[in-house]
N, C-alpha and C. Protein backbone atom coordinates (compact mmCIF):
# COMPACT_ATOMS: atom_id res chain seq x y z
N UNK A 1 -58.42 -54.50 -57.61
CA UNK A 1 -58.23 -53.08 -57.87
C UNK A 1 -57.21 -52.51 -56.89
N UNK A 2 -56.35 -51.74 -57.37
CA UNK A 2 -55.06 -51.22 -56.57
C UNK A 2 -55.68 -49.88 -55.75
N UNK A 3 -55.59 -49.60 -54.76
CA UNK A 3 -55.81 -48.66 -54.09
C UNK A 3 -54.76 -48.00 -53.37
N UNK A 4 -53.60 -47.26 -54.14
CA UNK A 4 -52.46 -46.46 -53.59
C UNK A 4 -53.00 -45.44 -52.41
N UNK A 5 -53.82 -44.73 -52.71
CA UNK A 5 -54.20 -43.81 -51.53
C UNK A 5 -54.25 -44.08 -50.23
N UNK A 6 -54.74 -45.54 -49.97
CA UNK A 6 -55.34 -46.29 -49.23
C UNK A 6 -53.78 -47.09 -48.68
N UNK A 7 -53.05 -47.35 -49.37
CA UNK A 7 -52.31 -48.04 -49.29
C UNK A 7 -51.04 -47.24 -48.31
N UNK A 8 -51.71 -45.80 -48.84
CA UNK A 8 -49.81 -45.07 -48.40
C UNK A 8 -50.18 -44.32 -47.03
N UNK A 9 -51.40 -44.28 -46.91
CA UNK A 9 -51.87 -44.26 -45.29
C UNK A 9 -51.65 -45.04 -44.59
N UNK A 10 -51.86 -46.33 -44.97
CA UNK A 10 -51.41 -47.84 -43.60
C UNK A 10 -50.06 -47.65 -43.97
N UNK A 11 -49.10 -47.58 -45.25
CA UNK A 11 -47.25 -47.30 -44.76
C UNK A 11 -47.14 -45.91 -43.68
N UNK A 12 -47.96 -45.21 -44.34
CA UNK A 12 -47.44 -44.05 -42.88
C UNK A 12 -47.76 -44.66 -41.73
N UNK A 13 -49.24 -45.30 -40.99
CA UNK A 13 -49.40 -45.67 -39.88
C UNK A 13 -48.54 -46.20 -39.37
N UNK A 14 -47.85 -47.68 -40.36
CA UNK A 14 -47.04 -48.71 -39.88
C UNK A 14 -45.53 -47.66 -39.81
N UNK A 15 -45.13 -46.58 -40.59
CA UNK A 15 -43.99 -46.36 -39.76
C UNK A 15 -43.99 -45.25 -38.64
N UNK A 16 -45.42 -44.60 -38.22
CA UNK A 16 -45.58 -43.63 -36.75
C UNK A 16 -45.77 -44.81 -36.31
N UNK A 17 -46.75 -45.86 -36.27
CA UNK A 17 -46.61 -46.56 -34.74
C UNK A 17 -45.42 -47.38 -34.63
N UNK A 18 -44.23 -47.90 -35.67
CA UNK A 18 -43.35 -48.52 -35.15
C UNK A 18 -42.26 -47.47 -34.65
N UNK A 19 -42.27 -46.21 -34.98
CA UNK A 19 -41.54 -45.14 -33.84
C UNK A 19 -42.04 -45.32 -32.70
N UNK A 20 -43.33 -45.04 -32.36
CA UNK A 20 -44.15 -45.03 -31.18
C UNK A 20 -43.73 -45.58 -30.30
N UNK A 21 -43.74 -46.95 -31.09
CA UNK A 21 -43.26 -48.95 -30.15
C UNK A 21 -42.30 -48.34 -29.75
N UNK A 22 -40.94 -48.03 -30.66
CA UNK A 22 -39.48 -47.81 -29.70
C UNK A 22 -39.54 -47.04 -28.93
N UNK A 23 -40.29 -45.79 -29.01
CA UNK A 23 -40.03 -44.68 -28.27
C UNK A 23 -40.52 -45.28 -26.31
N UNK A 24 -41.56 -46.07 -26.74
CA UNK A 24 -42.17 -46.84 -25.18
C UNK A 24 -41.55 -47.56 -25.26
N UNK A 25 -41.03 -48.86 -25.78
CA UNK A 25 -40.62 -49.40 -25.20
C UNK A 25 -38.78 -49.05 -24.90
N UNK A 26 -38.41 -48.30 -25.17
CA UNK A 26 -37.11 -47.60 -24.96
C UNK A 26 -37.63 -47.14 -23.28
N UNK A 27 -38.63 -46.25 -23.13
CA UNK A 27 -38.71 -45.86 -21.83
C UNK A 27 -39.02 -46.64 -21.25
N UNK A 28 -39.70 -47.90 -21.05
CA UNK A 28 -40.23 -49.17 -20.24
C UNK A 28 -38.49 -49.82 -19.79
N UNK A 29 -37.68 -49.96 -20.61
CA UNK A 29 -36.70 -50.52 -20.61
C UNK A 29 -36.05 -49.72 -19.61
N UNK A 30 -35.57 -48.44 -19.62
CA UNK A 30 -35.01 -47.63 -19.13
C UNK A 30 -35.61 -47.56 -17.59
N UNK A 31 -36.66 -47.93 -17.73
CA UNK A 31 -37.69 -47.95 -16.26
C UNK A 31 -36.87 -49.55 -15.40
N UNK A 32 -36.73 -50.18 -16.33
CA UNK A 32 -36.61 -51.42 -15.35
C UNK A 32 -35.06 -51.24 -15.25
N UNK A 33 -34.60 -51.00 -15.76
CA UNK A 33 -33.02 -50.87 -15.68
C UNK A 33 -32.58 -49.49 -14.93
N UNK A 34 -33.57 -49.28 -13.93
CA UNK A 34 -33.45 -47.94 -13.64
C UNK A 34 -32.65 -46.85 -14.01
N UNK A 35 -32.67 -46.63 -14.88
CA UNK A 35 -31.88 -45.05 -15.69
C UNK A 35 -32.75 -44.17 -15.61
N UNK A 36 -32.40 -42.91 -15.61
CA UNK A 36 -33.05 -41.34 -15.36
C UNK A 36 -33.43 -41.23 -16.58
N UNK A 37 -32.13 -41.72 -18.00
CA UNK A 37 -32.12 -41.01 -19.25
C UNK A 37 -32.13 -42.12 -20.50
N UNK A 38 -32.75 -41.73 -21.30
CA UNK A 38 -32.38 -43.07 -22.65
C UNK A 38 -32.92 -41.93 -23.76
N UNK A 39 -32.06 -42.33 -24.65
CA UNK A 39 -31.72 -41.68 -26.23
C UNK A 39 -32.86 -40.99 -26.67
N UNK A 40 -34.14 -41.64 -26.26
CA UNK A 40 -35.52 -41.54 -27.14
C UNK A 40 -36.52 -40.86 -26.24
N UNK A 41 -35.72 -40.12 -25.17
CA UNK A 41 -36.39 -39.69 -24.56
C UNK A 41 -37.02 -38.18 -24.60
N UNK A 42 -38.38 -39.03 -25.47
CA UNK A 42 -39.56 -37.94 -25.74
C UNK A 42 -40.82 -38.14 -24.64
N UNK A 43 -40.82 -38.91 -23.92
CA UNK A 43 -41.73 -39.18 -23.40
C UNK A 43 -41.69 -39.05 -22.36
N UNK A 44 -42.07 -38.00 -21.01
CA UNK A 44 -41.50 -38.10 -19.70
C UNK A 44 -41.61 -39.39 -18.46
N UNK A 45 -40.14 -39.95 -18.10
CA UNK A 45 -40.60 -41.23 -17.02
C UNK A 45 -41.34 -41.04 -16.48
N UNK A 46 -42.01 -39.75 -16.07
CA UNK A 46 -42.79 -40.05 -14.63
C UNK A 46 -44.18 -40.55 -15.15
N UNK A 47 -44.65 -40.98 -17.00
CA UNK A 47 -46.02 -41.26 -17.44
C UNK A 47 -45.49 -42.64 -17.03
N UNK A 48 -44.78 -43.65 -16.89
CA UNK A 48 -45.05 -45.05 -16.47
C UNK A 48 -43.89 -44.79 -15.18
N UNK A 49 -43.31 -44.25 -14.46
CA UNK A 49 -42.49 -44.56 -13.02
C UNK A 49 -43.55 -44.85 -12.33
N UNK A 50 -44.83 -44.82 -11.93
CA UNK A 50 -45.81 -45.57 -10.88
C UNK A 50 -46.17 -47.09 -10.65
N UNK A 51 -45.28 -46.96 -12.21
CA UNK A 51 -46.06 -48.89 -12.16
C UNK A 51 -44.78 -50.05 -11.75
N UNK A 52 -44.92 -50.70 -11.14
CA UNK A 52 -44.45 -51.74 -10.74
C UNK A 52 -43.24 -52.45 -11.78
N UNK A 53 -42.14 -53.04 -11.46
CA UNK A 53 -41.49 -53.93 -12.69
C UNK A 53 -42.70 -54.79 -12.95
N UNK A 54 -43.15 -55.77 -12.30
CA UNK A 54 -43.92 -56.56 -12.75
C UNK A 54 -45.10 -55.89 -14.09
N UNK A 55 -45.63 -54.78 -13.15
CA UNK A 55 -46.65 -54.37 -14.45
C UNK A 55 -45.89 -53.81 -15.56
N UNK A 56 -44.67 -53.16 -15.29
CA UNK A 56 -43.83 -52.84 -16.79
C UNK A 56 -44.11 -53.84 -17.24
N UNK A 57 -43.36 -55.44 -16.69
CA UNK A 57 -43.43 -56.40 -18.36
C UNK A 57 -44.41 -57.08 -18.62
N UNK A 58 -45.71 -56.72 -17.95
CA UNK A 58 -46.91 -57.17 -18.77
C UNK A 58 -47.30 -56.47 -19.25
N UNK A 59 -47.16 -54.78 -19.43
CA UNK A 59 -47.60 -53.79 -20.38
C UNK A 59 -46.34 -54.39 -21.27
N UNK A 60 -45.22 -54.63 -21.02
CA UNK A 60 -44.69 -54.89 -22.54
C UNK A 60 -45.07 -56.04 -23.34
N UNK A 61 -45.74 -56.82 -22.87
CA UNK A 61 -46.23 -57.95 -23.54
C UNK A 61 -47.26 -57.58 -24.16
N UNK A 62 -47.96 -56.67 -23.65
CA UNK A 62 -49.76 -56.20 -23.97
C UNK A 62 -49.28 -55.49 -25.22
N UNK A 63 -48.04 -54.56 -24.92
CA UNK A 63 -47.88 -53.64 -26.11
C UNK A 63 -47.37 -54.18 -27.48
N UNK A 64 -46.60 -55.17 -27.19
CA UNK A 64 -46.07 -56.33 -28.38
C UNK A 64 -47.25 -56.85 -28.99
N UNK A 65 -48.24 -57.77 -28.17
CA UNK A 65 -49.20 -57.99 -28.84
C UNK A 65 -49.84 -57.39 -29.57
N UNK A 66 -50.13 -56.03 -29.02
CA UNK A 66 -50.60 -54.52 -29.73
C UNK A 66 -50.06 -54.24 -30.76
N UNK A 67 -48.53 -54.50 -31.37
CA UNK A 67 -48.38 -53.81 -32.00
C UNK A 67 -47.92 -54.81 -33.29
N UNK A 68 -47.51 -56.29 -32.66
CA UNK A 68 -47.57 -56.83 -33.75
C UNK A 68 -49.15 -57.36 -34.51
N UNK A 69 -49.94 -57.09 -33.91
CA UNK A 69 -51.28 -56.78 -34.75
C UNK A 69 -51.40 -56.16 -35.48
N UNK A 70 -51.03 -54.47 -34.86
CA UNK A 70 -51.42 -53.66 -35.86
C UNK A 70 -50.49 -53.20 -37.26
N UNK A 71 -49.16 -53.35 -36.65
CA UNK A 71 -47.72 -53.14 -38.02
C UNK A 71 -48.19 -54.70 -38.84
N UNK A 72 -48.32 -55.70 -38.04
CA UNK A 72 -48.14 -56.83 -38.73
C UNK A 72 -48.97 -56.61 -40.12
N UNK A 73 -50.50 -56.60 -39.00
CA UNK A 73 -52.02 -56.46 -39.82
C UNK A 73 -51.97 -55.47 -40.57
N UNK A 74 -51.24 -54.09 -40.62
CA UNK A 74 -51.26 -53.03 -41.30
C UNK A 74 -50.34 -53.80 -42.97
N UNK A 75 -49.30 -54.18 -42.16
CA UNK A 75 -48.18 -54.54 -43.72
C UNK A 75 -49.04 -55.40 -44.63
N UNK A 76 -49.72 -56.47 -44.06
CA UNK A 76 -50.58 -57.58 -44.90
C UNK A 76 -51.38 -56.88 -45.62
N UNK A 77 -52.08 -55.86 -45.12
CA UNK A 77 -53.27 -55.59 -45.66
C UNK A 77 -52.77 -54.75 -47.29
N UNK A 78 -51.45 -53.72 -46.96
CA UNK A 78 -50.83 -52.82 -47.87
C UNK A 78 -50.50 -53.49 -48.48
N UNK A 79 -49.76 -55.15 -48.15
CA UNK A 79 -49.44 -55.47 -49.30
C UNK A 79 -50.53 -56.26 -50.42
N UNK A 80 -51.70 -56.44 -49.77
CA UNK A 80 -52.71 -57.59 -50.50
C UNK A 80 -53.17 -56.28 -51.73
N UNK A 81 -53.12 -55.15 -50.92
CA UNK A 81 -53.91 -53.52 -51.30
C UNK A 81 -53.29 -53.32 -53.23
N UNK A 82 -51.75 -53.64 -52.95
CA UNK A 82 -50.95 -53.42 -53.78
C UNK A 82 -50.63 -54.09 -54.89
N UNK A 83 -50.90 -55.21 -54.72
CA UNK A 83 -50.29 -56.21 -55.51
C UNK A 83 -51.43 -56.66 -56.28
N UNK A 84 -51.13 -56.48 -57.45
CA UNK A 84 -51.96 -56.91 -58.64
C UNK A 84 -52.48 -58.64 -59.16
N UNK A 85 -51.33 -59.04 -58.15
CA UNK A 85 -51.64 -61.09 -58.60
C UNK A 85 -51.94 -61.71 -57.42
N UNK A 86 -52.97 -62.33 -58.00
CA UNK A 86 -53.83 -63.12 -56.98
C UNK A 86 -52.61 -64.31 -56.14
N UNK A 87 -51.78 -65.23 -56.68
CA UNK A 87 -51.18 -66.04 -56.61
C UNK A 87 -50.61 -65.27 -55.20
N UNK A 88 -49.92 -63.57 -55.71
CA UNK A 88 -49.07 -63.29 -54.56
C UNK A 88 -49.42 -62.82 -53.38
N UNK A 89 -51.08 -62.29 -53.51
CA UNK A 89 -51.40 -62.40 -52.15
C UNK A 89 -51.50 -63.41 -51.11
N UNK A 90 -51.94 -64.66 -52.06
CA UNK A 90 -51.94 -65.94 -51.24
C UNK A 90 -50.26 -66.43 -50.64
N UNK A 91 -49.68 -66.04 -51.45
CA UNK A 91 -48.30 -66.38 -51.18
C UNK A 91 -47.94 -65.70 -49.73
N UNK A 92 -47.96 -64.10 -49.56
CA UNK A 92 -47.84 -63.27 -48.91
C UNK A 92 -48.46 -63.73 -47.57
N UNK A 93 -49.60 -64.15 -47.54
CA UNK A 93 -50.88 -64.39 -46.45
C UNK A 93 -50.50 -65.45 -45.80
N UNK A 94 -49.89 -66.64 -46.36
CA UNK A 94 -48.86 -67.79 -46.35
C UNK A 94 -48.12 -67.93 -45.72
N UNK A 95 -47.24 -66.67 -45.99
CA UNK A 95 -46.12 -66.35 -45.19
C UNK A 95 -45.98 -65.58 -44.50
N UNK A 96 -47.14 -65.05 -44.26
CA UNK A 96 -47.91 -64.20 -42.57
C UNK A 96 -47.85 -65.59 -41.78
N UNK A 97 -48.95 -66.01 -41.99
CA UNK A 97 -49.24 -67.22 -41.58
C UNK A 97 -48.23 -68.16 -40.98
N UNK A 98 -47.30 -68.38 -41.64
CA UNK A 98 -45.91 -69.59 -41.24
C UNK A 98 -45.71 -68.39 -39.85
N UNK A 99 -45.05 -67.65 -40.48
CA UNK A 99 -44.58 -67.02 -39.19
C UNK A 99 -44.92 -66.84 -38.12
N UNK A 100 -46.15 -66.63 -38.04
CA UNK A 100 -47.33 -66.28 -36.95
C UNK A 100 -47.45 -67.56 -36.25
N UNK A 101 -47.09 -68.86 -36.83
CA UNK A 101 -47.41 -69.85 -36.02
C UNK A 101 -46.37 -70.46 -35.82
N UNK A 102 -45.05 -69.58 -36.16
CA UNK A 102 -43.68 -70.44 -36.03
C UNK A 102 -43.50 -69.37 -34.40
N UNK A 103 -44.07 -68.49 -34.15
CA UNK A 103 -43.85 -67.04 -33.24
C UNK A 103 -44.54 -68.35 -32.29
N UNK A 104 -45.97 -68.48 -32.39
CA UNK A 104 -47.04 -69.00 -31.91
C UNK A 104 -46.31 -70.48 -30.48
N UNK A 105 -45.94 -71.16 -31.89
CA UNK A 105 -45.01 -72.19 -31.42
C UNK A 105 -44.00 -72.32 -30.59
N UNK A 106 -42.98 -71.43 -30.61
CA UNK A 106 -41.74 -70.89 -29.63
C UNK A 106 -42.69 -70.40 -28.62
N UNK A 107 -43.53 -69.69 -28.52
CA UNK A 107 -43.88 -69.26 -27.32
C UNK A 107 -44.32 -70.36 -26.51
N UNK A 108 -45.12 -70.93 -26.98
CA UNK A 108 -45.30 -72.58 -26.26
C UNK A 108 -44.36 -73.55 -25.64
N UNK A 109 -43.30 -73.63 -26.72
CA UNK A 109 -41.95 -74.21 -26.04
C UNK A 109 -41.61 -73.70 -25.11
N UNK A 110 -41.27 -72.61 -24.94
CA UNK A 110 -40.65 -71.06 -24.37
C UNK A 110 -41.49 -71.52 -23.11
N UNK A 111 -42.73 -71.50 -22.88
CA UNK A 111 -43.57 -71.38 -21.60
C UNK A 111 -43.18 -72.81 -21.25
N UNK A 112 -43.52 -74.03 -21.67
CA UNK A 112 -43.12 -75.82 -21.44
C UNK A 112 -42.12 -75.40 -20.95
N UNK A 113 -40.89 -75.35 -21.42
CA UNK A 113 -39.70 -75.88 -21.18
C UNK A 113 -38.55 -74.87 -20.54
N UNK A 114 -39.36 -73.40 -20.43
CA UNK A 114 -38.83 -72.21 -19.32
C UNK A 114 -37.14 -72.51 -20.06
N UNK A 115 -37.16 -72.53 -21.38
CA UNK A 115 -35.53 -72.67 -21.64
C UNK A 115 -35.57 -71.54 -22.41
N UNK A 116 -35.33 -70.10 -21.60
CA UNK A 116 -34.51 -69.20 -22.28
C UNK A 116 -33.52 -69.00 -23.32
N UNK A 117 -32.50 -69.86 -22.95
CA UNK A 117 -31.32 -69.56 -23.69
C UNK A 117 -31.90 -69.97 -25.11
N UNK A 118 -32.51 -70.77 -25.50
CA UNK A 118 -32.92 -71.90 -26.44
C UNK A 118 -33.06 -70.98 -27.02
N UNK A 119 -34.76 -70.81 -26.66
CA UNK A 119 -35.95 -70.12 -27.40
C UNK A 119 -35.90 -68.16 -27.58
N UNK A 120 -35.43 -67.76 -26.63
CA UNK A 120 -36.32 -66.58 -26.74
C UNK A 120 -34.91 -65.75 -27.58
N UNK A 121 -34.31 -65.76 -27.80
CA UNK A 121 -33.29 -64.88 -28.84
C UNK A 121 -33.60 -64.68 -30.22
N UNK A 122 -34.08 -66.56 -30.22
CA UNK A 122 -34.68 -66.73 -31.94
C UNK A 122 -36.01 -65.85 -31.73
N UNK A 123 -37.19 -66.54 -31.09
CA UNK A 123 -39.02 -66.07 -30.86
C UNK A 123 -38.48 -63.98 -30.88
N UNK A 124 -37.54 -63.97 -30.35
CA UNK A 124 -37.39 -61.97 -30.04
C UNK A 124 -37.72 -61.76 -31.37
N UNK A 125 -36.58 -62.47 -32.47
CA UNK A 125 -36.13 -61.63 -33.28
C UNK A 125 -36.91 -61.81 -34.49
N UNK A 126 -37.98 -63.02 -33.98
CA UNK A 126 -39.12 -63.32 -35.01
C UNK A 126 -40.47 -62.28 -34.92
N UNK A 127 -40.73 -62.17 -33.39
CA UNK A 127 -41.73 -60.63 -33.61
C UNK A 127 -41.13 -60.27 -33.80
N UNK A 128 -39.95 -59.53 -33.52
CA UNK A 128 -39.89 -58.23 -33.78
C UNK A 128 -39.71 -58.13 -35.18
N UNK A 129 -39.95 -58.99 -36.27
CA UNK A 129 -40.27 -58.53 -37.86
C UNK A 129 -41.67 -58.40 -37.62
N UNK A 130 -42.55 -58.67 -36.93
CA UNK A 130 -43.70 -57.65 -37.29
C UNK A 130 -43.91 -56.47 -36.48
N UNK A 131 -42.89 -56.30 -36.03
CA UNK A 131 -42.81 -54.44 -35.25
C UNK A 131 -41.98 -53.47 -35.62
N UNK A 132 -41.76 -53.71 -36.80
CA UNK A 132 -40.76 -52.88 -37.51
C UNK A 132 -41.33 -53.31 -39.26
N UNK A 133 -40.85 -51.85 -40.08
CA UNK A 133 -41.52 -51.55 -41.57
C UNK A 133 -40.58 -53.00 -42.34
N UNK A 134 -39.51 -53.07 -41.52
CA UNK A 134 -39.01 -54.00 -43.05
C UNK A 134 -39.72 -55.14 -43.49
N UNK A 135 -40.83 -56.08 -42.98
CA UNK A 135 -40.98 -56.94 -43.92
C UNK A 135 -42.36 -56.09 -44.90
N UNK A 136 -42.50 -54.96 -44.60
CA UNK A 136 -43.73 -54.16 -45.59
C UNK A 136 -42.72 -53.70 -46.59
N UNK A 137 -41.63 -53.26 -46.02
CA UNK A 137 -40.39 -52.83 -47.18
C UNK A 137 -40.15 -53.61 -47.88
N UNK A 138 -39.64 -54.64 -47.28
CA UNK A 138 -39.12 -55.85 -48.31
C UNK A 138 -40.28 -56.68 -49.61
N UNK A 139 -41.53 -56.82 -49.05
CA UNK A 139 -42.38 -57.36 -49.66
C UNK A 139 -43.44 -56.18 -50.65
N UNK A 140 -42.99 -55.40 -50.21
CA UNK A 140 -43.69 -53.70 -50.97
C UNK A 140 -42.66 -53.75 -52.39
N UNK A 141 -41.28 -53.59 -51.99
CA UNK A 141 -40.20 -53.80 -53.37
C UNK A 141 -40.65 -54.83 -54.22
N UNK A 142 -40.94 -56.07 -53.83
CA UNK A 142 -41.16 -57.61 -54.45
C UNK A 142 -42.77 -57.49 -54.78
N UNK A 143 -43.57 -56.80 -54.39
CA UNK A 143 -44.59 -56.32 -55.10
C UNK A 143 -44.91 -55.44 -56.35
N UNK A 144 -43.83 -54.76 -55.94
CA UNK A 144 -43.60 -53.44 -56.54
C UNK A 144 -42.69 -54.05 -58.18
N UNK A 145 -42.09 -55.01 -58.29
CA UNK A 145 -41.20 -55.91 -59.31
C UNK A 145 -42.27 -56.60 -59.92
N UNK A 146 -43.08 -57.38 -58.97
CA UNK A 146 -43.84 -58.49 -59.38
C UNK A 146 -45.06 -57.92 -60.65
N UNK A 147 -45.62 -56.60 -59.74
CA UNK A 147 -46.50 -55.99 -60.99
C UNK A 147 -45.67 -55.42 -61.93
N UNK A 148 -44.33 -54.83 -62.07
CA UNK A 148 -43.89 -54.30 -62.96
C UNK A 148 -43.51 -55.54 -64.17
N UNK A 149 -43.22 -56.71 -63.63
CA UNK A 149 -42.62 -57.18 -64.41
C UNK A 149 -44.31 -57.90 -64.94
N UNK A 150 -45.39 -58.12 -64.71
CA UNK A 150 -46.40 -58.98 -65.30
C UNK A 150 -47.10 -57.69 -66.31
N UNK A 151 -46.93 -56.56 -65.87
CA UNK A 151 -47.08 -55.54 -66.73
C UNK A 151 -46.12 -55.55 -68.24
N UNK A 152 -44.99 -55.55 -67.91
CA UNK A 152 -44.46 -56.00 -68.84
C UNK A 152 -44.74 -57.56 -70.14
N UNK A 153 -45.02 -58.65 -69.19
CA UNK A 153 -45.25 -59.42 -70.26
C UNK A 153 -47.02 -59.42 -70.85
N UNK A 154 -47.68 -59.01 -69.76
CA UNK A 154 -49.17 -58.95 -70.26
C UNK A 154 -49.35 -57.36 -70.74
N UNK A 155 -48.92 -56.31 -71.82
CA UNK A 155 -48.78 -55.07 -71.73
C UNK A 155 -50.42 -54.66 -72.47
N UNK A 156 -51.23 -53.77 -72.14
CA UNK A 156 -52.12 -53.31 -72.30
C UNK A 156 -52.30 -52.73 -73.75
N UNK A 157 -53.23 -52.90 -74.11
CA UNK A 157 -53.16 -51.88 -75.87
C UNK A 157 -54.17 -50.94 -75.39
């Protein structure tokens, strides 16, 4: 059963908290790179200037974890919410899944083999698709096709 109501609450969540994410971590950044000023600055430095570099980048790790839970976990759920074929939730869940353990994996290397250059450009740019709306965008459209078009060949009398 499709539950739009339900559905367009977790897209709003997932796009206030992925503002949220930039807006902190824009100021965390700005903290370690000591700048007074950065673009997104809604948030006053002096709520994190007490804390240490060190504790900046373990709150940024805490907050990544944080948030690719909740955008990640939010997009999965909107899209299972949405999609009318069983096949494509499994598909979808699948390909949560790969990713999550391809993220999982680099981080492991990443810690073994302390090879920056290697690992962490690719592992960045792999969370950061679950801290940002586009793979709920992208897979919301391809949901959004998938029922239109099975509507079409299975059409209701």
């Amino acid at each position: 059963m499709v539950k739009p109501k339900h559905a367009y609450l977790l897209i709003a969540l997932v796009f206030f908290a992925a503002y949220w994410r930039e807006v902190l971590f824009l100021q965390i950044n700005a903290l370690l790179i000591e700048e007074k000023w950065n673009y997104a600055n809604t948030l006053p430095l002096a709520t994190l200037s007490d804390l240490t570099n060190s504790q900046l980048y373990q709150l940024k790790w805490l907050m990544t974890l944080f948030f690719v839970a909740l955008i990640g976990g939010c997009s999965l759920w909107t899209i299972r919410l949405l999609s009318k074929q069983d096949w494509f939730k499994k598909m979808v869940t699948i390909l949560y899944s790969i990713l999550i353990g391809l993220s999982i994996l680099l981080v492991g290397l990443l810690y073994l083999t302390d090879n920056q250059a290697l690992f962490y450009p690719f592992l960045r740019q792999l969370i950061g698709l679950f801290q940002t709306p586009l793979l709920l965008i992208i897979l919301g459209i391809t949901t959004y096709a998938i029922n239109q078009l099975s509507e079409l060949q299975n059409p209701k009398n």
